[in-house]
PDB file of N, CA and C in Angstrom:
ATOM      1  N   UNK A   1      63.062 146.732 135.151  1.00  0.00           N
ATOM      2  CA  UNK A   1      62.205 146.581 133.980  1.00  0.00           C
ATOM      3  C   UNK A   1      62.002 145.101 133.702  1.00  0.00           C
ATOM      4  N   UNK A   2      60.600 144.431 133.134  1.00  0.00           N
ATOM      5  CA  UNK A   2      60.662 143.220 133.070  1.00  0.00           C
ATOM      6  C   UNK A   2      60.256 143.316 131.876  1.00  0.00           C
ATOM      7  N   UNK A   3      60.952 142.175 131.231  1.00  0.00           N
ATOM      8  CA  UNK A   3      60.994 141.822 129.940  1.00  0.00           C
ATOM      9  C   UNK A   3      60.646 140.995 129.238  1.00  0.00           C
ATOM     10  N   UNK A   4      59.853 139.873 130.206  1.00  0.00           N
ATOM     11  CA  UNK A   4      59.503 138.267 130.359  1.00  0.00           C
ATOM     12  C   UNK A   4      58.524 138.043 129.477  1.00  0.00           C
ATOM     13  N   UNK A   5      59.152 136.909 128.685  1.00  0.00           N
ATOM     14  CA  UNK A   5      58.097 136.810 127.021  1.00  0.00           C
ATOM     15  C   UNK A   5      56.914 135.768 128.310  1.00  0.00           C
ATOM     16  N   UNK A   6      56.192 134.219 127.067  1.00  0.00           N
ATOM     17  CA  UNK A   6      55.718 133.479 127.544  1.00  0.00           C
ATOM     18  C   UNK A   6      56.224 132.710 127.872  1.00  0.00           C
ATOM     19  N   UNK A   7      57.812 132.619 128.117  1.00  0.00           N
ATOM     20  CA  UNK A   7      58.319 130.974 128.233  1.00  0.00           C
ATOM     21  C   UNK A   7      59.388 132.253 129.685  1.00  0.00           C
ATOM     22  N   UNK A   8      58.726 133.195 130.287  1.00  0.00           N
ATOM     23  CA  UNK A   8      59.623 133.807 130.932  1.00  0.00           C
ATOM     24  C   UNK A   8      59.953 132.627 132.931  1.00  0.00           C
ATOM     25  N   UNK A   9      59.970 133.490 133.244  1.00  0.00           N
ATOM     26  CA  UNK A   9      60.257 132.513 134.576  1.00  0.00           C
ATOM     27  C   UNK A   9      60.824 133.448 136.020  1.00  0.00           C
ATOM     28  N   UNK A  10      60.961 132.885 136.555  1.00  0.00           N
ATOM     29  CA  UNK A  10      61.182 133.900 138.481  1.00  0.00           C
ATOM     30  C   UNK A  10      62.977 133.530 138.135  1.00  0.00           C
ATOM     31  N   UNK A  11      63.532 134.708 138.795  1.00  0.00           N
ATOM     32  CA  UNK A  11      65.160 134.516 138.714  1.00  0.00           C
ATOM     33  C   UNK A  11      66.021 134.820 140.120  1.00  0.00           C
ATOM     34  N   UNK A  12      66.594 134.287 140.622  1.00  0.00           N
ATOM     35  CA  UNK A  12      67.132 134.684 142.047  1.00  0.00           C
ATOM     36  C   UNK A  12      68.889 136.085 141.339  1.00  0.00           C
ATOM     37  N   UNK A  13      68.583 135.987 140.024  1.00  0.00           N
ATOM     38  CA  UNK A  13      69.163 137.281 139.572  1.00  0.00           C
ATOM     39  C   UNK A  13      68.646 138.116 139.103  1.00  0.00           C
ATOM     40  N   UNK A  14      67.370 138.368 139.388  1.00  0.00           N
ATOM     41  CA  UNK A  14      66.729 139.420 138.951  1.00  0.00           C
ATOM     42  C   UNK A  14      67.011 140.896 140.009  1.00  0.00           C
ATOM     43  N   UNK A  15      66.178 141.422 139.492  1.00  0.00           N
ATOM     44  CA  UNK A  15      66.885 143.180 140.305  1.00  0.00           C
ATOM     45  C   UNK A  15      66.037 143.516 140.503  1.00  0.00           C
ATOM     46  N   UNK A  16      64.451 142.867 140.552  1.00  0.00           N
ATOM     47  CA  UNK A  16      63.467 143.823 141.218  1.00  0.00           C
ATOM     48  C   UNK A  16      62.901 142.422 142.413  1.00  0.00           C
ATOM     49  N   UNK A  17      62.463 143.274 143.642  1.00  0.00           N
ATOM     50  CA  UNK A  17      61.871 142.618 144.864  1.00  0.00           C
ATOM     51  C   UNK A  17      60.443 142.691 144.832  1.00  0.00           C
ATOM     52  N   UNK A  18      59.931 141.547 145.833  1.00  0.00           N
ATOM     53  CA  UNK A  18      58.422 142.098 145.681  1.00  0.00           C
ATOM     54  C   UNK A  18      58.426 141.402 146.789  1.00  0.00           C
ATOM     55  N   UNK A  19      57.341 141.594 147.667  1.00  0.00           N
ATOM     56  CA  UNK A  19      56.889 141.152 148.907  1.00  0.00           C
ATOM     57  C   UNK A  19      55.998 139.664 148.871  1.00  0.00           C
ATOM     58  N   UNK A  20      55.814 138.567 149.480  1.00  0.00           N
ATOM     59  CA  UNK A  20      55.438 137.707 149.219  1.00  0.00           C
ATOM     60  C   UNK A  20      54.635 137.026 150.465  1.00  0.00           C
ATOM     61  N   UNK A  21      53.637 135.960 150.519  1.00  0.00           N
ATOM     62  CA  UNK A  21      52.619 135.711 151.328  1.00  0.00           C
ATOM     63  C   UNK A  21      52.519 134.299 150.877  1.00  0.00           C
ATOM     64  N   UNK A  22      52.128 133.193 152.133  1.00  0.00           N
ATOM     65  CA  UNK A  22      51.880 132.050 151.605  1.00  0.00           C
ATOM     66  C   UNK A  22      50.248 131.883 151.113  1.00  0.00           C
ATOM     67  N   UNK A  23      49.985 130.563 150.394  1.00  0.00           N
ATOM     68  CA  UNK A  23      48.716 130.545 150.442  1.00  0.00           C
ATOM     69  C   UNK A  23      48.180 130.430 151.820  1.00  0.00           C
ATOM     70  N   UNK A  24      49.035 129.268 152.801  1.00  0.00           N
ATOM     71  CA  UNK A  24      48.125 128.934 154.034  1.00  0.00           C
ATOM     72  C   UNK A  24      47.889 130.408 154.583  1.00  0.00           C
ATOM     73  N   UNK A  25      49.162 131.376 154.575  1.00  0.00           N
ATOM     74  CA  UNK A  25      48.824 132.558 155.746  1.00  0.00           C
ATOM     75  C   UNK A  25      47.564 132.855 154.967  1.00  0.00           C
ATOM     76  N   UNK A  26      47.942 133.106 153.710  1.00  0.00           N
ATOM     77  CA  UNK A  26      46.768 134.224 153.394  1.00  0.00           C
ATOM     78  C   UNK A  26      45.365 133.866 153.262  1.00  0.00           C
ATOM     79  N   UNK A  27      45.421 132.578 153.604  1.00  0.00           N
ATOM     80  CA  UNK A  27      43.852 132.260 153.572  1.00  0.00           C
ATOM     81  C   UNK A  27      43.605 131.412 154.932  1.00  0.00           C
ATOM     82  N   UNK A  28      44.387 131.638 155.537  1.00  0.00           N
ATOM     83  CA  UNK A  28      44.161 130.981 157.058  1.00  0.00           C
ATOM     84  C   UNK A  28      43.285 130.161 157.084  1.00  0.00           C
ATOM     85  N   UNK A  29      42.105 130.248 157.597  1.00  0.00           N
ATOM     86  CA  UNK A  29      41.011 128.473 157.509  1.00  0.00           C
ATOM     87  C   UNK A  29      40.158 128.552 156.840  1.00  0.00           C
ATOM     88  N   UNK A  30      39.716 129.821 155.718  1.00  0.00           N
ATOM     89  CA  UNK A  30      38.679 129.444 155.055  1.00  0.00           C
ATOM     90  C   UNK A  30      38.911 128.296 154.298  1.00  0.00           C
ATOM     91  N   UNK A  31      37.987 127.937 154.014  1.00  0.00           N
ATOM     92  CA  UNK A  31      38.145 126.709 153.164  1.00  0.00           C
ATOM     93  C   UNK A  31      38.480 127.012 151.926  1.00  0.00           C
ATOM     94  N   UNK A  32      38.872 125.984 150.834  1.00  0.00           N
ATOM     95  CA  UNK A  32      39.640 126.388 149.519  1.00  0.00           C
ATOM     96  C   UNK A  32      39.504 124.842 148.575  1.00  0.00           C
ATOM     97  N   UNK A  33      38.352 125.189 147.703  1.00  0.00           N
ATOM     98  CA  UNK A  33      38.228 124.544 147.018  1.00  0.00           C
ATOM     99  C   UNK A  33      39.189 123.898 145.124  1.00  0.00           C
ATOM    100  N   UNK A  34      39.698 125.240 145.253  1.00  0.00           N
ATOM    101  CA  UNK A  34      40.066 125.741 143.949  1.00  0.00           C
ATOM    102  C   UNK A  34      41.431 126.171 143.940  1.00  0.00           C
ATOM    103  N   UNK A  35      42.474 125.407 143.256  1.00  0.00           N
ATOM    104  CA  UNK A  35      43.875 126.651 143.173  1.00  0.00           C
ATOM    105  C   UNK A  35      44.303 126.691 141.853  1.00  0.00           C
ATOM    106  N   UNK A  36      44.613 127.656 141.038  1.00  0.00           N
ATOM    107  CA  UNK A  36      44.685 127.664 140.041  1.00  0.00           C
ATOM    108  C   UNK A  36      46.509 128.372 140.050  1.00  0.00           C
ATOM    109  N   UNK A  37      47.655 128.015 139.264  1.00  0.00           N
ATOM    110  CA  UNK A  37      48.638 128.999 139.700  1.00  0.00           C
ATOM    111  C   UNK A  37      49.519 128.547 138.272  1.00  0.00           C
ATOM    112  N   UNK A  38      49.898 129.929 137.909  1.00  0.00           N
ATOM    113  CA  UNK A  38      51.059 130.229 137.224  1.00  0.00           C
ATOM    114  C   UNK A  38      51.711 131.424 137.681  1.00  0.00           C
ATOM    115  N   UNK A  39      52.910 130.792 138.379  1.00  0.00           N
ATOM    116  CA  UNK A  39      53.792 131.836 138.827  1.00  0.00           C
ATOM    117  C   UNK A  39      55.072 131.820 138.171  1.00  0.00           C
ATOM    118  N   UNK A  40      55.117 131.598 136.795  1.00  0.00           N
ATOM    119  CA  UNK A  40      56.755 131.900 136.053  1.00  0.00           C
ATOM    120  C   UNK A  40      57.619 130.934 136.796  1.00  0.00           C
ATOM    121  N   UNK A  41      57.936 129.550 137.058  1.00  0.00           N
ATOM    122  CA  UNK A  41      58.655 129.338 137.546  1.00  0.00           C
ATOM    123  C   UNK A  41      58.745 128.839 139.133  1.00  0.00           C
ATOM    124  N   UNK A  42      57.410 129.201 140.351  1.00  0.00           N
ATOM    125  CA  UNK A  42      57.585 129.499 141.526  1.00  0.00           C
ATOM    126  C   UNK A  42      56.528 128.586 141.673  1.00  0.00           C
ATOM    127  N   UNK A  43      56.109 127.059 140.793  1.00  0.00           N
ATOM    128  CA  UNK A  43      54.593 126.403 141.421  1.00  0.00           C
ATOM    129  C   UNK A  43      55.605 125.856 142.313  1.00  0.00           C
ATOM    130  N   UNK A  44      56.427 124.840 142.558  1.00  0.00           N
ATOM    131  CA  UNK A  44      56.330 124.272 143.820  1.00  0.00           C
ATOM    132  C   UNK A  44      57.164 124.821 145.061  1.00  0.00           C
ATOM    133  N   UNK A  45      57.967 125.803 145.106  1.00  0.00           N
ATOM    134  CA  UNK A  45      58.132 126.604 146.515  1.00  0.00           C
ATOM    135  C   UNK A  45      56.493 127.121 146.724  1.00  0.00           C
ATOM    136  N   UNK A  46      55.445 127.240 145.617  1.00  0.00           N
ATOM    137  CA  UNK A  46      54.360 128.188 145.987  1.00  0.00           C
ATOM    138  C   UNK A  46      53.521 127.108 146.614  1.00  0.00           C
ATOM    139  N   UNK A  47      53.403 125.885 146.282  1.00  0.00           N
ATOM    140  CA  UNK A  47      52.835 124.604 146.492  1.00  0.00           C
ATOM    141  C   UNK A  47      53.208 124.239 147.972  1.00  0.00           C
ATOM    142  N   UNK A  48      54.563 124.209 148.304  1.00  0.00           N
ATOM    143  CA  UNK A  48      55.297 124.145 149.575  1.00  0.00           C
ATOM    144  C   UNK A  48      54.359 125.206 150.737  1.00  0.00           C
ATOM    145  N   UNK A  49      54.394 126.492 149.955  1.00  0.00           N
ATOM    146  CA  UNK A  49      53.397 127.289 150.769  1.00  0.00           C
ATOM    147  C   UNK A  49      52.057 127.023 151.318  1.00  0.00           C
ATOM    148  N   UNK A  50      51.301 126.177 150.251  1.00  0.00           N
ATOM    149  CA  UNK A  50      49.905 125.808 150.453  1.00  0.00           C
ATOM    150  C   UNK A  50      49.624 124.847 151.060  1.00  0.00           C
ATOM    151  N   UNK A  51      51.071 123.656 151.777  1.00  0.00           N
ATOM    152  CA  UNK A  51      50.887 122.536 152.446  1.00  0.00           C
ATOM    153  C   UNK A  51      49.476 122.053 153.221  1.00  0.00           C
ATOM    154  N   UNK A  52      49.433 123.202 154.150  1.00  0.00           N
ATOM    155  CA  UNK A  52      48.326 122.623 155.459  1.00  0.00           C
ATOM    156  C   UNK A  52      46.536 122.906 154.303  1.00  0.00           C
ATOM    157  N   UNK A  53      46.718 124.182 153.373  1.00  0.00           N
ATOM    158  CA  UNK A  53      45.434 124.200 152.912  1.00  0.00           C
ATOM    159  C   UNK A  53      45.132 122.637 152.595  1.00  0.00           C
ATOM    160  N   UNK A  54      46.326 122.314 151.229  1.00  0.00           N
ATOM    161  CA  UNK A  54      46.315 121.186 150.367  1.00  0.00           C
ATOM    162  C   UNK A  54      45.754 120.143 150.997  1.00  0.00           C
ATOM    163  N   UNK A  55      46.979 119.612 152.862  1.00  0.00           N
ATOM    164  CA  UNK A  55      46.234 118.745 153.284  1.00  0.00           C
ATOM    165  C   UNK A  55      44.938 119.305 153.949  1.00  0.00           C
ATOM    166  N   UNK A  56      44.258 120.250 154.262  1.00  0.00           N
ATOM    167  CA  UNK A  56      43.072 120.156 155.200  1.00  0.00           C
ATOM    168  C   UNK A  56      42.191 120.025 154.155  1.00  0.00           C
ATOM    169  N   UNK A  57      41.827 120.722 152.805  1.00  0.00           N
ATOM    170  CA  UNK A  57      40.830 120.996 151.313  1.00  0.00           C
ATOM    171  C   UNK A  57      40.740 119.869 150.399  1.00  0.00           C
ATOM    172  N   UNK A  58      42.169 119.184 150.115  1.00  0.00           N
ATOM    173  CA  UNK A  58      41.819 118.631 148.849  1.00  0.00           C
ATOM    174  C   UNK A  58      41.694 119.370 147.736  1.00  0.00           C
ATOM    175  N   UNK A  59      41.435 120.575 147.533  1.00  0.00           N
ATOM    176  CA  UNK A  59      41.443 121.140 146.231  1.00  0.00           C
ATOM    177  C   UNK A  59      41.623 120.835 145.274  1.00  0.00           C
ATOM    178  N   UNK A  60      40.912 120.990 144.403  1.00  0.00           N
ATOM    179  CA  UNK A  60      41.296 120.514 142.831  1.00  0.00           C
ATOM    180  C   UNK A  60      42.602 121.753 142.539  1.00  0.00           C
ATOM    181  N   UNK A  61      43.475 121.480 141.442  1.00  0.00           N
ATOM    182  CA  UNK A  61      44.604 121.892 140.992  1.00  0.00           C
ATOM    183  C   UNK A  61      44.528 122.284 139.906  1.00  0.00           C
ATOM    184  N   UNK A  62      44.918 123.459 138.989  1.00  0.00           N
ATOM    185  CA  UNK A  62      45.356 123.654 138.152  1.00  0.00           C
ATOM    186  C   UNK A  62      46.699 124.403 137.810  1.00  0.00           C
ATOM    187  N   UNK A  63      48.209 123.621 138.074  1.00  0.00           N
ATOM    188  CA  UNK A  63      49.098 124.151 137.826  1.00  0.00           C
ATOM    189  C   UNK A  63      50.328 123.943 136.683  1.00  0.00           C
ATOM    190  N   UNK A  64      50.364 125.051 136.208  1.00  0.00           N
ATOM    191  CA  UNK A  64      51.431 125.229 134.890  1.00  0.00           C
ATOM    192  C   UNK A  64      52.347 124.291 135.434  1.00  0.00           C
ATOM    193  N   UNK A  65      53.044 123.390 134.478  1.00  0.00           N
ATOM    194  CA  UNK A  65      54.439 122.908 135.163  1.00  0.00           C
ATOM    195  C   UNK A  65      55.388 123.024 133.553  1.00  0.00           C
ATOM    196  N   UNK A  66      55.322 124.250 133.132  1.00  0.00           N
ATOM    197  CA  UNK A  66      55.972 124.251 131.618  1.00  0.00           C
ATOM    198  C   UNK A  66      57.673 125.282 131.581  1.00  0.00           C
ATOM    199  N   UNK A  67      57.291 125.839 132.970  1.00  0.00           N
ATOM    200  CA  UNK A  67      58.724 127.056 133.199  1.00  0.00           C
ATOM    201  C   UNK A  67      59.912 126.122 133.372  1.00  0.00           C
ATOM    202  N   UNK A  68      59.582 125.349 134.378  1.00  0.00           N
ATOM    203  CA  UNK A  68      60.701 124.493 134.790  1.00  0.00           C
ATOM    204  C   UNK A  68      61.210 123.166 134.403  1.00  0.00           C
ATOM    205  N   UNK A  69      61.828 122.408 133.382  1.00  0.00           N
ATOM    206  CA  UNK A  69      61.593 121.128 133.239  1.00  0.00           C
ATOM    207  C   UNK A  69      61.287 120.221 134.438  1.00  0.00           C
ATOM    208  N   UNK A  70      61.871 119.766 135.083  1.00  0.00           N
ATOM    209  CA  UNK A  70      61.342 119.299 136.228  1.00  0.00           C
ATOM    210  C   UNK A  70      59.806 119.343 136.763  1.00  0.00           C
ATOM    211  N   UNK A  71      59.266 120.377 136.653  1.00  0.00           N
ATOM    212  CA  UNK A  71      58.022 120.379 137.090  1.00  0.00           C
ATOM    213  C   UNK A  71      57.703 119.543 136.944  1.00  0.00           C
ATOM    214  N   UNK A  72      57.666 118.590 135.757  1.00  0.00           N
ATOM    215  CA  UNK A  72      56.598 117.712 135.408  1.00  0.00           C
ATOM    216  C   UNK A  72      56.782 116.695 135.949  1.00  0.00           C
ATOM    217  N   UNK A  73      57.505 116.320 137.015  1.00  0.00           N
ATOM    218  CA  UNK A  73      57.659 115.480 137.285  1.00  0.00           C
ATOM    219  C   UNK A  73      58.120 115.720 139.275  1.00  0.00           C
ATOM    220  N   UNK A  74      58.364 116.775 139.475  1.00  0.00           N
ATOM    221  CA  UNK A  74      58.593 117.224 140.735  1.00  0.00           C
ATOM    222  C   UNK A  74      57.459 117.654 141.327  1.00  0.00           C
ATOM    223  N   UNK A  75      56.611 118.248 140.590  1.00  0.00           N
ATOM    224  CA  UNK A  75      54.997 118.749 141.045  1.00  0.00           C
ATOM    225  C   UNK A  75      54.425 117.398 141.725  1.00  0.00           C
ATOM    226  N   UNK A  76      54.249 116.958 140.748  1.00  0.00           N
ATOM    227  CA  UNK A  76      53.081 115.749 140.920  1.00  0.00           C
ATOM    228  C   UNK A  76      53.735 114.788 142.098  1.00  0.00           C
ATOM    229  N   UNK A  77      55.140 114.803 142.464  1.00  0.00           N
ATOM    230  CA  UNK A  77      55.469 113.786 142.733  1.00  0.00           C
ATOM    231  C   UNK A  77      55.726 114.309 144.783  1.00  0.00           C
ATOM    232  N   UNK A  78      55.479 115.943 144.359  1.00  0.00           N
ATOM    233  CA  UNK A  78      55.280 116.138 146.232  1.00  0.00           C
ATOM    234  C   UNK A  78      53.524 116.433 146.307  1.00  0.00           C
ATOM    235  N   UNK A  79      52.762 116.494 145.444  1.00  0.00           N
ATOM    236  CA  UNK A  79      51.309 116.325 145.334  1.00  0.00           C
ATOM    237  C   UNK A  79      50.656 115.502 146.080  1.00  0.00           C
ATOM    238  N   UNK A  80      51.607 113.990 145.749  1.00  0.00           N
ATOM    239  CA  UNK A  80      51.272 112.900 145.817  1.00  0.00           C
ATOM    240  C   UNK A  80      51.697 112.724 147.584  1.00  0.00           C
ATOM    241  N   UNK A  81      53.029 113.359 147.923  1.00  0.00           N
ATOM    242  CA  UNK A  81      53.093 112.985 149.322  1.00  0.00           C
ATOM    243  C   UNK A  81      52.511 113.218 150.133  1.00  0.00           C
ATOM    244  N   UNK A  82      52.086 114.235 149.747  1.00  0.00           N
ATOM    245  CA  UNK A  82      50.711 114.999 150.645  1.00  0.00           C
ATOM    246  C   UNK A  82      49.282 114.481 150.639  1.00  0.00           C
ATOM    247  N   UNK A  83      48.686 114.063 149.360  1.00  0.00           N
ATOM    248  CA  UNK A  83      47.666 113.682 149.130  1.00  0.00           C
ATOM    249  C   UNK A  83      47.546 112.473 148.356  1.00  0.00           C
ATOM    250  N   UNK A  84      48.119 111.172 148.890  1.00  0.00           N
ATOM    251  CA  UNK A  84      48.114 110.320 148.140  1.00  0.00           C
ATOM    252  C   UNK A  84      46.972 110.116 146.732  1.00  0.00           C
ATOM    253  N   UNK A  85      45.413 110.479 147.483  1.00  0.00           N
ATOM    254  CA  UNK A  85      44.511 110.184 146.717  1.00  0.00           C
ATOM    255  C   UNK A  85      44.556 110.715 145.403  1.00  0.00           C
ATOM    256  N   UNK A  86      45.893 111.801 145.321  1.00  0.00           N
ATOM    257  CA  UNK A  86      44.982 112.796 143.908  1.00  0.00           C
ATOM    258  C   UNK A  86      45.333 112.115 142.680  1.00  0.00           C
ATOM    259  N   UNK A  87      44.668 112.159 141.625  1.00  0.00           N
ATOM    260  CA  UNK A  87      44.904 111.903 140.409  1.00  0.00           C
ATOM    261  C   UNK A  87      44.615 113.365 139.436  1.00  0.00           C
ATOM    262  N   UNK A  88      45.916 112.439 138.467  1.00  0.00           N
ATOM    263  CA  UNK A  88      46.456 113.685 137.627  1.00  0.00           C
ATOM    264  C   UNK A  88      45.931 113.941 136.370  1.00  0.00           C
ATOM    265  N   UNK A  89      46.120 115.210 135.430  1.00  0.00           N
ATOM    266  CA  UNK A  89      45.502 114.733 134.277  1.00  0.00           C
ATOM    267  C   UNK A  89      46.594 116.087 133.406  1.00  0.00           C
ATOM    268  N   UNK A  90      46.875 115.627 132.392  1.00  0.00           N
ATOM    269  CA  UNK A  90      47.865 116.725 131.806  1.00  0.00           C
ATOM    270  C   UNK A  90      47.496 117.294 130.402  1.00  0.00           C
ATOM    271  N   UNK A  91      47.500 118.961 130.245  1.00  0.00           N
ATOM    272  CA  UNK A  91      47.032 118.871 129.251  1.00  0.00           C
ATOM    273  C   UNK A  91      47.676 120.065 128.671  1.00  0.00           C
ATOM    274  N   UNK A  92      48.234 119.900 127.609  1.00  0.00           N
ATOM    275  CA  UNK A  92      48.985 121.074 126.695  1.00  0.00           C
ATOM    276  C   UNK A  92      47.974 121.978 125.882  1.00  0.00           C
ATOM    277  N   UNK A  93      48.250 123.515 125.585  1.00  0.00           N
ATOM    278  CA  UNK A  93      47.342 123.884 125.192  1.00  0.00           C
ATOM    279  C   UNK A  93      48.159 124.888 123.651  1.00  0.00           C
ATOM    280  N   UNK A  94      48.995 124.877 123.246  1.00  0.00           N
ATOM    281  CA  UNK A  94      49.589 125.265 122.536  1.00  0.00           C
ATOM    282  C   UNK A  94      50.853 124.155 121.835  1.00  0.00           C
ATOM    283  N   UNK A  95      51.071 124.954 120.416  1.00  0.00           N
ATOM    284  CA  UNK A  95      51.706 123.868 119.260  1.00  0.00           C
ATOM    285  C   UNK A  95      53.481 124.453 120.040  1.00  0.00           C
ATOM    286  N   UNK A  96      53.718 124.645 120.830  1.00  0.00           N
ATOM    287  CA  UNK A  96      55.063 125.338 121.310  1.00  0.00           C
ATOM    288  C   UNK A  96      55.447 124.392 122.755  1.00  0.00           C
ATOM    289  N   UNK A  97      56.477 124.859 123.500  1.00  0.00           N
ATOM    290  CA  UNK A  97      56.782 124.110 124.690  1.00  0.00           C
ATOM    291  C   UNK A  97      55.690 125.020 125.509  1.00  0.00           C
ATOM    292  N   UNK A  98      55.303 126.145 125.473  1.00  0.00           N
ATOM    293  CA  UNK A  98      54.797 126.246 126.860  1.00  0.00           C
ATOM    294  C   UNK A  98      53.234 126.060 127.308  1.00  0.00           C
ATOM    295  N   UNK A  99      52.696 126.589 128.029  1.00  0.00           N
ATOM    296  CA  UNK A  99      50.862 126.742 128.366  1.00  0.00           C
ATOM    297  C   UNK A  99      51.055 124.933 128.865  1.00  0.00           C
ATOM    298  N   UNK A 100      51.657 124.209 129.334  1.00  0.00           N
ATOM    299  CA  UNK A 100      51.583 122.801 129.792  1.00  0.00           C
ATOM    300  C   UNK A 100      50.792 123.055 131.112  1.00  0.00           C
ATOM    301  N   UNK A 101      48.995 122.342 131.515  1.00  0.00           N
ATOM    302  CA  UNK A 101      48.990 122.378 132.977  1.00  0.00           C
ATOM    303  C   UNK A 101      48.634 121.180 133.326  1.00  0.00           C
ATOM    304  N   UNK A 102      49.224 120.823 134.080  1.00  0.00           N
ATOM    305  CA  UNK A 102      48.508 119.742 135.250  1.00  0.00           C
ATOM    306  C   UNK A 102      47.661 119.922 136.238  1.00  0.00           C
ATOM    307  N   UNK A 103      46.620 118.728 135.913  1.00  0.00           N
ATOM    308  CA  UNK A 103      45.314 119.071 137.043  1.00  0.00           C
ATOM    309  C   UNK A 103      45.369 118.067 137.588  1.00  0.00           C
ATOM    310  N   UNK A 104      44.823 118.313 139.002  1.00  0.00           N
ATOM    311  CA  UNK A 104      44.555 117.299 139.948  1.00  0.00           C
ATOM    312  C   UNK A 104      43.418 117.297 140.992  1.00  0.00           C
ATOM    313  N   UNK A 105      42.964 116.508 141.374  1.00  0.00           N
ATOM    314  CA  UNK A 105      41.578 116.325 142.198  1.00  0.00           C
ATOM    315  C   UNK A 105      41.844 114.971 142.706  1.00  0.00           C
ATOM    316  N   UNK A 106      40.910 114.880 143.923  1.00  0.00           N
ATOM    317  CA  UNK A 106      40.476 113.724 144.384  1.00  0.00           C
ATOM    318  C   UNK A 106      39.577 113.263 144.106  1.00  0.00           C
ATOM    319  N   UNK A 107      39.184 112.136 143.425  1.00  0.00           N
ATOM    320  CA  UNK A 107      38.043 111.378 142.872  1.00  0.00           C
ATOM    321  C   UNK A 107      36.904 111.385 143.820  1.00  0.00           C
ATOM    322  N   UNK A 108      35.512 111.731 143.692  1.00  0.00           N
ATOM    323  CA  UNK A 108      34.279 111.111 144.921  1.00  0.00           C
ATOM    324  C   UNK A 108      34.112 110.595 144.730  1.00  0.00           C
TER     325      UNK A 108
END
């Protein structure tokens, strides 16, 4: 049973399984302009997943970094190893800790 308010998150003690897919498999070479992700907890193992898109696309970004403290500072900072060019932009959308996302793009 899940019980997960808005400030919920992914748990390696949780009791239910689910099957899982990277971005690169699952989108093999189409191209990918766009990633948008809130996964409770799972942006940068999910980010780790999207490596080869990230480097072949560039994609613009929109990812929560509000589950994990760290995010905010671990996201951006393997973003950057990958894609030196991107610039960031951060923007809270609620009077509470959570809804925090960071966006990113490469400037034309």
């Amino acid at each position: 049973m899940s019980t997960g308010g808005a400030g919920s998150r992914l748990s390696d003690d949780g009791g239910t399984e689910i099957q899982l897919t990277s971005i690169d498999k699952a989108v093999g070479s189409e191209k990918v302009t766009f990633i948008k992700m809130d996964v409770e907890g799972a942006e940068l193992s999910s980010l780790t997943g999207a490596k080869n898109t990230i480097l072949k696309n560039h994609p613009r970004l929109a990812i929560c970094v509000y589950h994990k403290t760290e995010d905010i500072y671990t996201i951006p900072e393997y973003l950057l190893s990958l894609v030196p060019e991107y610039r960031f932009y951060l923007r809270h959308y609620s009077s509470s800790q959570i809804e925090t996302v960071l966006y990113a793009e490469v400037p034309v």
